[in-house]
N, C-alpha and C. Protein backbone atom coordinates (compact mmCIF):
# COMPACT_ATOMS: atom_id res chain seq x y z
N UNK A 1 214.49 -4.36 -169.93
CA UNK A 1 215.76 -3.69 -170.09
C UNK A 1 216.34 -3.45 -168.70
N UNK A 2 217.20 -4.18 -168.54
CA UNK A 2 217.93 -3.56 -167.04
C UNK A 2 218.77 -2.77 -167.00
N UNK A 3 218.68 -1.77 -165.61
CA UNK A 3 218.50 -0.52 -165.22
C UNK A 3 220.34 0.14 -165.08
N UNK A 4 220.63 0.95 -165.87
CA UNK A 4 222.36 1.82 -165.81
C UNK A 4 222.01 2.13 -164.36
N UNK A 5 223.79 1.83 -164.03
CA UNK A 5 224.28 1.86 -162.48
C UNK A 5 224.95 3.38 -162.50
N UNK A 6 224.09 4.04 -161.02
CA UNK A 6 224.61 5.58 -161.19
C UNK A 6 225.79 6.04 -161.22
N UNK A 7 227.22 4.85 -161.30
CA UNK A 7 227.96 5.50 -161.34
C UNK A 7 228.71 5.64 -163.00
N UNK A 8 227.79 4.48 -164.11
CA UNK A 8 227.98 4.36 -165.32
C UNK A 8 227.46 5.14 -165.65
N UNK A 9 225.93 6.06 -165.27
CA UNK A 9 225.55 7.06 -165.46
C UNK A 9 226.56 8.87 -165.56
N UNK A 10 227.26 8.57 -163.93
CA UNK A 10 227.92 9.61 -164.28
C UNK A 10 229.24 9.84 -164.65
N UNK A 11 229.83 8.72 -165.30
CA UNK A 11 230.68 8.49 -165.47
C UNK A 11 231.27 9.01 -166.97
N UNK A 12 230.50 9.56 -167.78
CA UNK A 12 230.12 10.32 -168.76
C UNK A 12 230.49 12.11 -168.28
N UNK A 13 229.74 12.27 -167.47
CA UNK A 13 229.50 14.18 -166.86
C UNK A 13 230.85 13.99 -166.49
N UNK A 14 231.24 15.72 -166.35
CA UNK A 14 232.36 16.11 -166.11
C UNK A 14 232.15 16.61 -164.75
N UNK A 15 233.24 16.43 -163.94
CA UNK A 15 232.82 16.20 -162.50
C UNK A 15 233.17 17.57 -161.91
N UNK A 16 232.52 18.54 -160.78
CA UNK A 16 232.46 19.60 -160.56
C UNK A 16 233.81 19.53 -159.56
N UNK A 17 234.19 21.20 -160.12
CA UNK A 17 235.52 21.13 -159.38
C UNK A 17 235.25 21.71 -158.22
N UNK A 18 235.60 21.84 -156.92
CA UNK A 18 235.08 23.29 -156.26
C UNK A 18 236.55 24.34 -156.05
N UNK A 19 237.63 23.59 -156.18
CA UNK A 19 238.72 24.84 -157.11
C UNK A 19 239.09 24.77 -158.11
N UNK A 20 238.99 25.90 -158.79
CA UNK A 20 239.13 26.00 -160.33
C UNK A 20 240.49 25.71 -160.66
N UNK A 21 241.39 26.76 -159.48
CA UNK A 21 242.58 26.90 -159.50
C UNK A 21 243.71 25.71 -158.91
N UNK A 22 244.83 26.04 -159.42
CA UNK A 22 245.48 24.73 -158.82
C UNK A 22 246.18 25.54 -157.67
N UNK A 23 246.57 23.99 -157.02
CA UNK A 23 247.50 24.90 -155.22
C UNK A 23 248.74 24.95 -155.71
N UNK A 24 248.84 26.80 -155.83
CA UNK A 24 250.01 26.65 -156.67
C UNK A 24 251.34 27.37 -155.39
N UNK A 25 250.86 27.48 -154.20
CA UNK A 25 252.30 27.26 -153.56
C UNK A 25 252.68 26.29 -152.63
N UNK A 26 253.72 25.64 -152.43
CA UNK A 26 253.84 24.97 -151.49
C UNK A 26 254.87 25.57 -150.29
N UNK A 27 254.32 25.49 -148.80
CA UNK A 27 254.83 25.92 -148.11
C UNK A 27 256.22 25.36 -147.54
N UNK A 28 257.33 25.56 -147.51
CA UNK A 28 258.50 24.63 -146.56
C UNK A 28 257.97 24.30 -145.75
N UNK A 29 257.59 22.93 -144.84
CA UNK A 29 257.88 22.56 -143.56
C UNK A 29 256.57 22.14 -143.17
N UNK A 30 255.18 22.65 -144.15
CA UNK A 30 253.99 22.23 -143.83
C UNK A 30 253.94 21.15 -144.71
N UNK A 31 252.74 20.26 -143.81
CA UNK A 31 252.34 19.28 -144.64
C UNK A 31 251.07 20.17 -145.90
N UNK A 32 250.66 18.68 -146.92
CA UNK A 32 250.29 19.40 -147.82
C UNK A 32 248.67 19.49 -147.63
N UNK A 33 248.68 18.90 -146.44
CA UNK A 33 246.86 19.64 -146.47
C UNK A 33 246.56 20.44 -145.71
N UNK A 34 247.49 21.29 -144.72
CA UNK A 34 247.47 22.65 -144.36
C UNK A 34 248.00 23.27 -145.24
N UNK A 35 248.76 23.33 -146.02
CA UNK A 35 248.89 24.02 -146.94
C UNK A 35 247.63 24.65 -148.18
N UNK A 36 246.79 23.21 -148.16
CA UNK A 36 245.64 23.82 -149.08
C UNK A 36 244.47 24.44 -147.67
N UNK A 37 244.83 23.98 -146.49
CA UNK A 37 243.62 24.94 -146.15
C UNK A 37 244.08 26.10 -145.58
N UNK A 38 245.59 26.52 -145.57
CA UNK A 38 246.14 28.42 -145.73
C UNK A 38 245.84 28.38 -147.44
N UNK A 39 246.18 27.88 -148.46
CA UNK A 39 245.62 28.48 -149.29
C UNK A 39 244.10 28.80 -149.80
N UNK A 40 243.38 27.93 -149.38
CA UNK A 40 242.06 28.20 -149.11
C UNK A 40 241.39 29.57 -148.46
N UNK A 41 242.31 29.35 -147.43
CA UNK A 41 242.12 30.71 -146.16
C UNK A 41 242.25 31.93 -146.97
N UNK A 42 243.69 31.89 -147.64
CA UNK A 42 244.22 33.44 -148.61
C UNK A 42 243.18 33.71 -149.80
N UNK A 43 242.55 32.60 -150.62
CA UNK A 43 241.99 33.14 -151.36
C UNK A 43 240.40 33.23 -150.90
N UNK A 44 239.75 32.85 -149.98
CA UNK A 44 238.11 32.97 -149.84
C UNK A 44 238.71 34.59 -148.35
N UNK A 45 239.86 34.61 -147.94
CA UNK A 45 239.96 36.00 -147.64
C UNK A 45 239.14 37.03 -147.64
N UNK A 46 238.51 37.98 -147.11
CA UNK A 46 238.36 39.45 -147.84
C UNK A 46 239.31 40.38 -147.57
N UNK A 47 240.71 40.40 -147.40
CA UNK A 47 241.66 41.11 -146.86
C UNK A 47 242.68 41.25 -147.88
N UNK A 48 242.78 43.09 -148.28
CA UNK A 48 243.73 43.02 -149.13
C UNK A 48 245.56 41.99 -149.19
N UNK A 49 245.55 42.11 -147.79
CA UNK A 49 246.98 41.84 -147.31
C UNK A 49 247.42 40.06 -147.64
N UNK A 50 245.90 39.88 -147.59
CA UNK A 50 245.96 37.73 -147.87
C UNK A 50 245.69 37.86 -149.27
N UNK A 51 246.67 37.02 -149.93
CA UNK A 51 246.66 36.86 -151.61
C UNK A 51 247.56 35.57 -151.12
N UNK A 52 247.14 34.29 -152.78
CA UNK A 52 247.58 33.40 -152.90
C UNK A 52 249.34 33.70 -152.66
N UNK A 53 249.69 33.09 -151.46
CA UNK A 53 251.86 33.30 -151.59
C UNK A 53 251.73 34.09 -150.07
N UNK A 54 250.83 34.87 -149.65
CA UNK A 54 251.20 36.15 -148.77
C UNK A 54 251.73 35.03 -147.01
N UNK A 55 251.08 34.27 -147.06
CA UNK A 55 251.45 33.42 -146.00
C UNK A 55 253.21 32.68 -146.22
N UNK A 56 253.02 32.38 -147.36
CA UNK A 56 254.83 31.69 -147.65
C UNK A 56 255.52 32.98 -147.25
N UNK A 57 255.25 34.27 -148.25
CA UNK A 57 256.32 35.59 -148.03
C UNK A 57 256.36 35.87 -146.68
N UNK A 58 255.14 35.35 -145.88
CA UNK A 58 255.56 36.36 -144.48
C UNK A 58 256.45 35.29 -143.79
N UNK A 59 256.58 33.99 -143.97
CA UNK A 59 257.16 33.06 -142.60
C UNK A 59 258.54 33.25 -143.76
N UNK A 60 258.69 33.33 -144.68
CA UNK A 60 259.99 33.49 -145.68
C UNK A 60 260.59 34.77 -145.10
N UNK A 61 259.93 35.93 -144.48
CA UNK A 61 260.45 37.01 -144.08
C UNK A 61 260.51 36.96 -142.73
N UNK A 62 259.88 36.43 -141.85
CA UNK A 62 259.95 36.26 -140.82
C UNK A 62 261.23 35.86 -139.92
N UNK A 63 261.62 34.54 -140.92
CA UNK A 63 262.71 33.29 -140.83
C UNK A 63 263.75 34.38 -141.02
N UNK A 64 263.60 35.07 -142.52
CA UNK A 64 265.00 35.85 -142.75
C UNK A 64 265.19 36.61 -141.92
N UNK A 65 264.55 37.82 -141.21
CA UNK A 65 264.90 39.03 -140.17
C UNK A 65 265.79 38.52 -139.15
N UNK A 66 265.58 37.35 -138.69
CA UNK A 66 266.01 36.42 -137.39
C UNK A 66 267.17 35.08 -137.82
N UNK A 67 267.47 35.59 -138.99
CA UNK A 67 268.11 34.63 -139.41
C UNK A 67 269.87 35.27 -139.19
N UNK A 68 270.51 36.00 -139.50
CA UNK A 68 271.96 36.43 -139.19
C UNK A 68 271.97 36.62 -137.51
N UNK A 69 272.64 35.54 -137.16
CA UNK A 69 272.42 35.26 -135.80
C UNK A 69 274.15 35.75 -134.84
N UNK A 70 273.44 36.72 -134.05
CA UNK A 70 274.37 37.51 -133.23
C UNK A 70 273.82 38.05 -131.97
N UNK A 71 275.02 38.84 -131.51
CA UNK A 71 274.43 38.92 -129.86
C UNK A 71 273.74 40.60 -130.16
N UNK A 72 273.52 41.06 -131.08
CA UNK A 72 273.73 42.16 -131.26
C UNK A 72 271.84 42.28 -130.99
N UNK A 73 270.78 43.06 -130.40
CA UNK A 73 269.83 43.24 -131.20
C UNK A 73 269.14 43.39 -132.53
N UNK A 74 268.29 42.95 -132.84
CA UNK A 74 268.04 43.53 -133.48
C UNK A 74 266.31 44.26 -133.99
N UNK A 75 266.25 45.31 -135.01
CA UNK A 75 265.45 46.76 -134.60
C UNK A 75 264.24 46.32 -136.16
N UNK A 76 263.24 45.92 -135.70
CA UNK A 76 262.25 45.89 -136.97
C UNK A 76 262.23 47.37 -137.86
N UNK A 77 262.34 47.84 -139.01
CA UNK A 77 262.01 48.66 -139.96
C UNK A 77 260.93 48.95 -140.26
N UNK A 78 260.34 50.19 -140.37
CA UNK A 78 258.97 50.13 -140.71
C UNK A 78 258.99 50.58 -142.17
N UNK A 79 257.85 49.99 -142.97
CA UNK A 79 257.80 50.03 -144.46
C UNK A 79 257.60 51.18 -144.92
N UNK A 80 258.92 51.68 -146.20
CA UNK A 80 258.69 52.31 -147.02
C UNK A 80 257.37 52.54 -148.27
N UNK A 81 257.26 51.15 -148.39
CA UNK A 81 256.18 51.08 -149.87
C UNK A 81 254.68 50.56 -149.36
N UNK A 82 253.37 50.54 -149.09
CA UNK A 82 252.55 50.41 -148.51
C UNK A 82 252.21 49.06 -149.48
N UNK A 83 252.58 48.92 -150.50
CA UNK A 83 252.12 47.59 -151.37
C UNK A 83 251.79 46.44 -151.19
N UNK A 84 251.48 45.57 -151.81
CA UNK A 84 251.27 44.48 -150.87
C UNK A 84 252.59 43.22 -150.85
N UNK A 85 253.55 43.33 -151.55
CA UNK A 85 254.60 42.86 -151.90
C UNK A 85 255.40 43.66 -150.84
N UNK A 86 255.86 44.79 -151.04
CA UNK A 86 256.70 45.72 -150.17
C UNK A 86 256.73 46.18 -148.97
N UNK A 87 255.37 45.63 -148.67
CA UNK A 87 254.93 45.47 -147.03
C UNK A 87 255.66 44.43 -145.97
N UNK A 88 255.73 43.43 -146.79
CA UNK A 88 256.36 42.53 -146.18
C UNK A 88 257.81 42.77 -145.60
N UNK A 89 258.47 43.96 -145.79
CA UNK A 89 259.64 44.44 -145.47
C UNK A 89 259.38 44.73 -144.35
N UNK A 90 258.34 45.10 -143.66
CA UNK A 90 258.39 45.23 -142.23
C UNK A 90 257.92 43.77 -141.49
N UNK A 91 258.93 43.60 -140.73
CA UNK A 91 258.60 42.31 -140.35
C UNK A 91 257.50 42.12 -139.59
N UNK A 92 257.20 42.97 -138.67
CA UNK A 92 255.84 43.10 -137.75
C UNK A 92 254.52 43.36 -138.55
N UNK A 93 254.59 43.50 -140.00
CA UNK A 93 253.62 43.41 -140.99
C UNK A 93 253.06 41.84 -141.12
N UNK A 94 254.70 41.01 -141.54
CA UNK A 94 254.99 39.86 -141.97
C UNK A 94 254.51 38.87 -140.69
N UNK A 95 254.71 39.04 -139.01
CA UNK A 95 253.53 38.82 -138.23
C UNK A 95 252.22 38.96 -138.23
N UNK A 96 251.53 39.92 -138.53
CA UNK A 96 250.44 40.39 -138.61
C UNK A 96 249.56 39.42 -139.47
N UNK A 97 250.52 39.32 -140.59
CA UNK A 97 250.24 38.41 -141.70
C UNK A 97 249.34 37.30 -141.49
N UNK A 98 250.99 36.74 -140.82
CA UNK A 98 250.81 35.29 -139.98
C UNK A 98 249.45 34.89 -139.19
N UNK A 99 249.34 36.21 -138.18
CA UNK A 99 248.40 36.13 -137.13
C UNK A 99 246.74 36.03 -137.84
N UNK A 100 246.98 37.08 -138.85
CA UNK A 100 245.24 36.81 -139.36
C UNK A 100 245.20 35.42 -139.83
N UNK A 101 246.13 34.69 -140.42
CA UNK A 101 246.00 33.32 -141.13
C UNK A 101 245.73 32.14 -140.42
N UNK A 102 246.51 32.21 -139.00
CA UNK A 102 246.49 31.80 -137.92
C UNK A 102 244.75 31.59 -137.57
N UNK A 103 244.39 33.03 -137.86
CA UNK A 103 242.53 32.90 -137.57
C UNK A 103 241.99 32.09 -137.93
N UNK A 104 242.11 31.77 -139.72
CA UNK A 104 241.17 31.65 -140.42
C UNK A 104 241.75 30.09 -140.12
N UNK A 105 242.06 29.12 -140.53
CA UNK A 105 242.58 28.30 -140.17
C UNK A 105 241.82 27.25 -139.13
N UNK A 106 241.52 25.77 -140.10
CA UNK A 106 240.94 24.92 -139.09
C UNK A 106 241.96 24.82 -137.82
N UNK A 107 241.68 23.67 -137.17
CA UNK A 107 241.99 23.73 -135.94
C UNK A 107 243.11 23.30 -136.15
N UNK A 108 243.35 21.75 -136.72
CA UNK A 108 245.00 20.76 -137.45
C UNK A 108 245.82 21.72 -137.99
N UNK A 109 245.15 22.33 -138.79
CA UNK A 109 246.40 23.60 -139.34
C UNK A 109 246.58 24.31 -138.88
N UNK A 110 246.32 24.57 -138.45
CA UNK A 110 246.39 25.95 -136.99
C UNK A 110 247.23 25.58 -136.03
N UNK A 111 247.32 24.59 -135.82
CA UNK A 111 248.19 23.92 -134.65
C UNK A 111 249.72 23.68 -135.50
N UNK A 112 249.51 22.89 -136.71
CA UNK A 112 250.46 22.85 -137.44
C UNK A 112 251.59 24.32 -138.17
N UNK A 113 250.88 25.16 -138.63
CA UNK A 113 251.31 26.08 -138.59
C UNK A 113 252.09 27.26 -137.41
N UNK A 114 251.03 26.97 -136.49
CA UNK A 114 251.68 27.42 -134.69
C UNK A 114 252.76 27.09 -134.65
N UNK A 115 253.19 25.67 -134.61
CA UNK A 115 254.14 24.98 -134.39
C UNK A 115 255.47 25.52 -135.57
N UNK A 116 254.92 25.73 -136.08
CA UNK A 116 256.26 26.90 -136.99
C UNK A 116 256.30 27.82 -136.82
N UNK A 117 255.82 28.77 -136.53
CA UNK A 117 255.43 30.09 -135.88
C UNK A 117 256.29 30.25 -134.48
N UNK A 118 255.76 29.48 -133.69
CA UNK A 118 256.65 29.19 -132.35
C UNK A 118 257.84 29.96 -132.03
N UNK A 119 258.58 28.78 -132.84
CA UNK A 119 259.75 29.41 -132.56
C UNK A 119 260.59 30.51 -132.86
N UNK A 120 259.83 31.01 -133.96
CA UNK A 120 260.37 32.26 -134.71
C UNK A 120 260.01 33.41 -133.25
N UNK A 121 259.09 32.75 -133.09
CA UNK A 121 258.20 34.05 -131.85
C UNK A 121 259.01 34.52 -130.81
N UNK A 122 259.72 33.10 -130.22
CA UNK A 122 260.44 32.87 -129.25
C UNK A 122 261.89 33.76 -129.37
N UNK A 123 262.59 33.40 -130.66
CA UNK A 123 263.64 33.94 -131.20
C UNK A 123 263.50 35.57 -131.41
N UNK A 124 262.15 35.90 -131.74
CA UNK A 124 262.37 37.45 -132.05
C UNK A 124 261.52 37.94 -131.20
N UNK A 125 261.05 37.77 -130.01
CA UNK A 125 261.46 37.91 -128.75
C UNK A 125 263.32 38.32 -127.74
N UNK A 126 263.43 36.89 -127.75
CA UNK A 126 264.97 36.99 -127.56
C UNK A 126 265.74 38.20 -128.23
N UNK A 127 265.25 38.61 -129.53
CA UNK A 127 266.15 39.24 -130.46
C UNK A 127 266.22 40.66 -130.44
N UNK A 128 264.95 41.01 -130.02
CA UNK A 128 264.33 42.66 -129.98
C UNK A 128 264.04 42.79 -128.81
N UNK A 129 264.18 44.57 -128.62
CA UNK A 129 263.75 45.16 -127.24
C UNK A 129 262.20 45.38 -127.22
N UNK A 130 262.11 45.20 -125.85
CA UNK A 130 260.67 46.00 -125.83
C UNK A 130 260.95 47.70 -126.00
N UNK A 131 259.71 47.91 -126.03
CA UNK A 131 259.16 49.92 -126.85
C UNK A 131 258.50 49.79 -125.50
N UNK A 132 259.63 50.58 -124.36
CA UNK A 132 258.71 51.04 -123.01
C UNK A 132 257.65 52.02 -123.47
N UNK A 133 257.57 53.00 -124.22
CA UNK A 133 256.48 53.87 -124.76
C UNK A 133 255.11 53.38 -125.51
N UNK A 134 255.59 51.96 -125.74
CA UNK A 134 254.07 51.47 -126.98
C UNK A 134 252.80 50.89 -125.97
N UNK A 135 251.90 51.18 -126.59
CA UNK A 135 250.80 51.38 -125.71
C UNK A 135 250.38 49.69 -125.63
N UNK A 136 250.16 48.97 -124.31
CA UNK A 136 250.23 47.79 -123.80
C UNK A 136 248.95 47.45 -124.50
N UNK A 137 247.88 47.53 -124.16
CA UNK A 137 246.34 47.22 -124.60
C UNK A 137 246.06 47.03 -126.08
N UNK A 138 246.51 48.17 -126.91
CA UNK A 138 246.33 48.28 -128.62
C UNK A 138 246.79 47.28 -129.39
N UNK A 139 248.33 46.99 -129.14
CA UNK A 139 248.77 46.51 -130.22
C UNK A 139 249.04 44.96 -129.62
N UNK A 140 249.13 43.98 -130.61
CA UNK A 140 249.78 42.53 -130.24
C UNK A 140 251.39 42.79 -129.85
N UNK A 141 251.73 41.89 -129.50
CA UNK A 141 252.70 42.10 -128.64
C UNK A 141 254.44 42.00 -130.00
N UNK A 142 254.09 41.23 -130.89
CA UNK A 142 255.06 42.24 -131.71
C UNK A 142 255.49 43.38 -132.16
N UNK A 143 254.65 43.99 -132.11
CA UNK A 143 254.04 45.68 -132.76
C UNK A 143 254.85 46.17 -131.13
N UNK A 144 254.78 45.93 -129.96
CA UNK A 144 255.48 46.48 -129.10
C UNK A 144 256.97 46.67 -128.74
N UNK A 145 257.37 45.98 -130.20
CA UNK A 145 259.05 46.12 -129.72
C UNK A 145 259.52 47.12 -129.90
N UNK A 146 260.61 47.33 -129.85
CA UNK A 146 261.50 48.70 -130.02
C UNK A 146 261.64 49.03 -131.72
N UNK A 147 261.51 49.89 -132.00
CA UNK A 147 261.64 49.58 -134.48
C UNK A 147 262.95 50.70 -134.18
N UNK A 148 263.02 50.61 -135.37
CA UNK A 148 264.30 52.15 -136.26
C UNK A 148 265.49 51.12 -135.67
N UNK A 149 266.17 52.37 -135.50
CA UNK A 149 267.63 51.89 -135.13
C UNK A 149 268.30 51.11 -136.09
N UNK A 150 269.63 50.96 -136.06
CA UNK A 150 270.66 50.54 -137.16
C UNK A 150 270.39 48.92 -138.06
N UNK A 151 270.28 48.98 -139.29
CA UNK A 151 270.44 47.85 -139.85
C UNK A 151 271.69 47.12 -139.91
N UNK A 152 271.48 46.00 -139.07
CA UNK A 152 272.08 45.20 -138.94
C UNK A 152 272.11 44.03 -139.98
């Protein structure tokens, strides 16, 4: 009797997934296999703040703060609702975001993602004052701008 070929063998079994789930966001502007390894990143997470989407909402909020473009400054808000949805209203949250994701992140996506990141950095820089009072050493250097002041 000659011998079944292992792949007629397993060609029968149902083949192991190692995500259950599907990649259910897609990011603007990334390709789609940094995209599954930030979504990867958000869900093997242990951080309340990373949930499947929390990386799209923060560069989606990021983009918007810096988006009505004028000579005027402008003053980050700090969050009313501590939630994890309503957080994102502070934009230096919506960095923060960024920055832990930034961590987790192979090296290709990391670079890829940077590279979108960039320029927002650059721009809200340009856009906001520095906080001569915020303590240099503690915080990343977004967290040091000037907050409150008028919504613009």
């Amino acid at each position: 009797m000659p011998r079944s070929r292992p792949g007629a063998l397993r060609a029968g079994l149902p083949r192991p997934r190692l995500w259950t789930r599907r990649f259910p966001v897609k990011i603007p502007g990334l390709s789609a296999r940094t995209g599954l390894a930030v979504y990867r990143g958000e869900v093997l997470a242990n951080d309340y703040d990373l949930f499947p989407g929390a990386t799209k909402d923060a560069l989606l909020r990021y983009r918007e703060f810096l988006t009505p473009v004028s000579r005027r400054p402008r003053h980050p808000q700090p969050i009313v609702c501590s939630c994890r949805h309503c957080s994102f209203d502070d934009v230096t949250h919506a960095r923060d975001v960024l920055d832990r994701v930034l961590g987790l992140l192979p090296t290709r996506a990391r670079a890829e993602l940077g590279r979108r990141v960039a320029p927002l950095d650059a721009a809200f820089l340009k856009r906001t004052l520095p906080d001569p009072f915020a303590d240099r050493r503690s915080d990343a250097w977004w967290n040091r701008r000037l907050p409150g002041g008028p919504v613009a």
